[in-house]
Protein backbone atom coordinates (compact mmCIF):
# COMPACT_ATOMS: atom_id res chain seq x y z
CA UNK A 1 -25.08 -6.91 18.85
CA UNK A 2 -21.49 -9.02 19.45
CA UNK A 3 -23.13 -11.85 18.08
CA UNK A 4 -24.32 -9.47 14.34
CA UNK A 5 -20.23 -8.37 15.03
CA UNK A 6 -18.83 -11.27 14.85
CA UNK A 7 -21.18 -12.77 11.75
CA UNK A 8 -20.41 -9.60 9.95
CA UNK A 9 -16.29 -10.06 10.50
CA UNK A 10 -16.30 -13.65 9.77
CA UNK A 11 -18.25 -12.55 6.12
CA UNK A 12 -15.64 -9.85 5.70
CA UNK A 13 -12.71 -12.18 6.39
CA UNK A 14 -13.90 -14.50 4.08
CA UNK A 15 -13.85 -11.51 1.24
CA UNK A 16 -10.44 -11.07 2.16
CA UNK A 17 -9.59 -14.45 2.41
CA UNK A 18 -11.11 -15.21 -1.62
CA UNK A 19 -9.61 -12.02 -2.54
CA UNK A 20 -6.09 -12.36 -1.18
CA UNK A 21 -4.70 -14.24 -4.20
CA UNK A 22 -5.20 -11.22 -6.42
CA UNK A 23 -3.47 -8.74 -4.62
CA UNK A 24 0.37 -7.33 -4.28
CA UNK A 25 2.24 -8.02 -1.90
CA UNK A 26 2.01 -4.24 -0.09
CA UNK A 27 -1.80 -4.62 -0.10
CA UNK A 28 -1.14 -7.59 1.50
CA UNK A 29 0.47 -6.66 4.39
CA UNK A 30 -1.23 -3.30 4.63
CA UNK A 31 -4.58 -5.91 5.24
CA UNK A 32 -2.76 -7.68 7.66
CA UNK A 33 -1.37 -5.23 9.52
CA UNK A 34 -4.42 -3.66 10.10
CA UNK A 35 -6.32 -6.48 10.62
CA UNK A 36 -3.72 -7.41 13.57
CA UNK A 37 -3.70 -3.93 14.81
CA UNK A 38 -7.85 -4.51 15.72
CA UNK A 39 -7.36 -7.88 16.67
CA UNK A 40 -4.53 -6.59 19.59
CA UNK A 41 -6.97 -3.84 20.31
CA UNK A 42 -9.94 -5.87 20.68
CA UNK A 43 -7.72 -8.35 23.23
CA UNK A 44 -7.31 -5.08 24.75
CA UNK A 45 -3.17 -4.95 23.90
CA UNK A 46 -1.02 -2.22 22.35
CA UNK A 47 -1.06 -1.76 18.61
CA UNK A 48 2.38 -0.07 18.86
CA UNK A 49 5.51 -0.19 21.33
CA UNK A 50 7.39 3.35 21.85
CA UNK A 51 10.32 4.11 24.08
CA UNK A 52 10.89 7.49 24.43
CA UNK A 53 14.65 7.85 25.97
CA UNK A 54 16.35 10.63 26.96
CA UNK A 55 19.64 11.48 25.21
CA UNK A 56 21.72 10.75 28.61
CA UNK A 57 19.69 7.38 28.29
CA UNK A 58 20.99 6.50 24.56
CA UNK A 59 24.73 7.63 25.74
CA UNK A 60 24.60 5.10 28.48
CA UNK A 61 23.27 2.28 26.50
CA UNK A 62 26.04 3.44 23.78
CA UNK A 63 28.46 2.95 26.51
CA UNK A 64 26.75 -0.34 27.40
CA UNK A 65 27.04 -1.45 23.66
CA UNK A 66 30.96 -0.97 23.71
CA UNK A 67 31.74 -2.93 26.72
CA UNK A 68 29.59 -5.77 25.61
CA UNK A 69 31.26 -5.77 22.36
CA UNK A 70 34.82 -5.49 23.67
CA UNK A 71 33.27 -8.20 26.30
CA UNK A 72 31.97 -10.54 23.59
C-alpha cells in the first residue's frame, strides 16, 4: 500500500511539475502551499503555528517593545 502511495504521488507530482509553467502565480502557490502543508503532516509536524495570548500578555510585550526601542 505505501509503496502504490508513493508511485501514485511521484505520477501526480510530475503532472504538476509539466503543468506548472501554465499557471498564475496564485495557483501556484495555492499548489505549493498545500503540497507543503501534507508534506509537514506526513513528517508528522504542524501545518500552522498559533499563539493565543492573553491581552495582559500583548500589554507586556508592548511594554517590552518600548524599552527595546528606547534601548536600541
Amino acid at each position: 500500500m505505501q509503496a502504490a502511495s508513493i508511485n501514485l504521488s511521484q505520477k501526480r507530482l510530475q503532472q504538476i511539475e509539466n503543468r506548472i509553467d501554465k499557471t498564475s502565480a496564485p495557483q501556484a502557490a495555492m499548489v505549493y502551499g498545500f503540497l507543503r502543508d501534507k508534506e509537514r503532516v506526513d513528517a508528522g509536524g504542524p501545518t500552522e503555528i498559533r499563539a493565543n495570548l492573553t491581552r495582559q500578555e500583548i500589554e507586556g510585550l508592548d511594554v517590552l517593545a518600548a524599552i527595546l526601542g528606547q534601548t536600541l
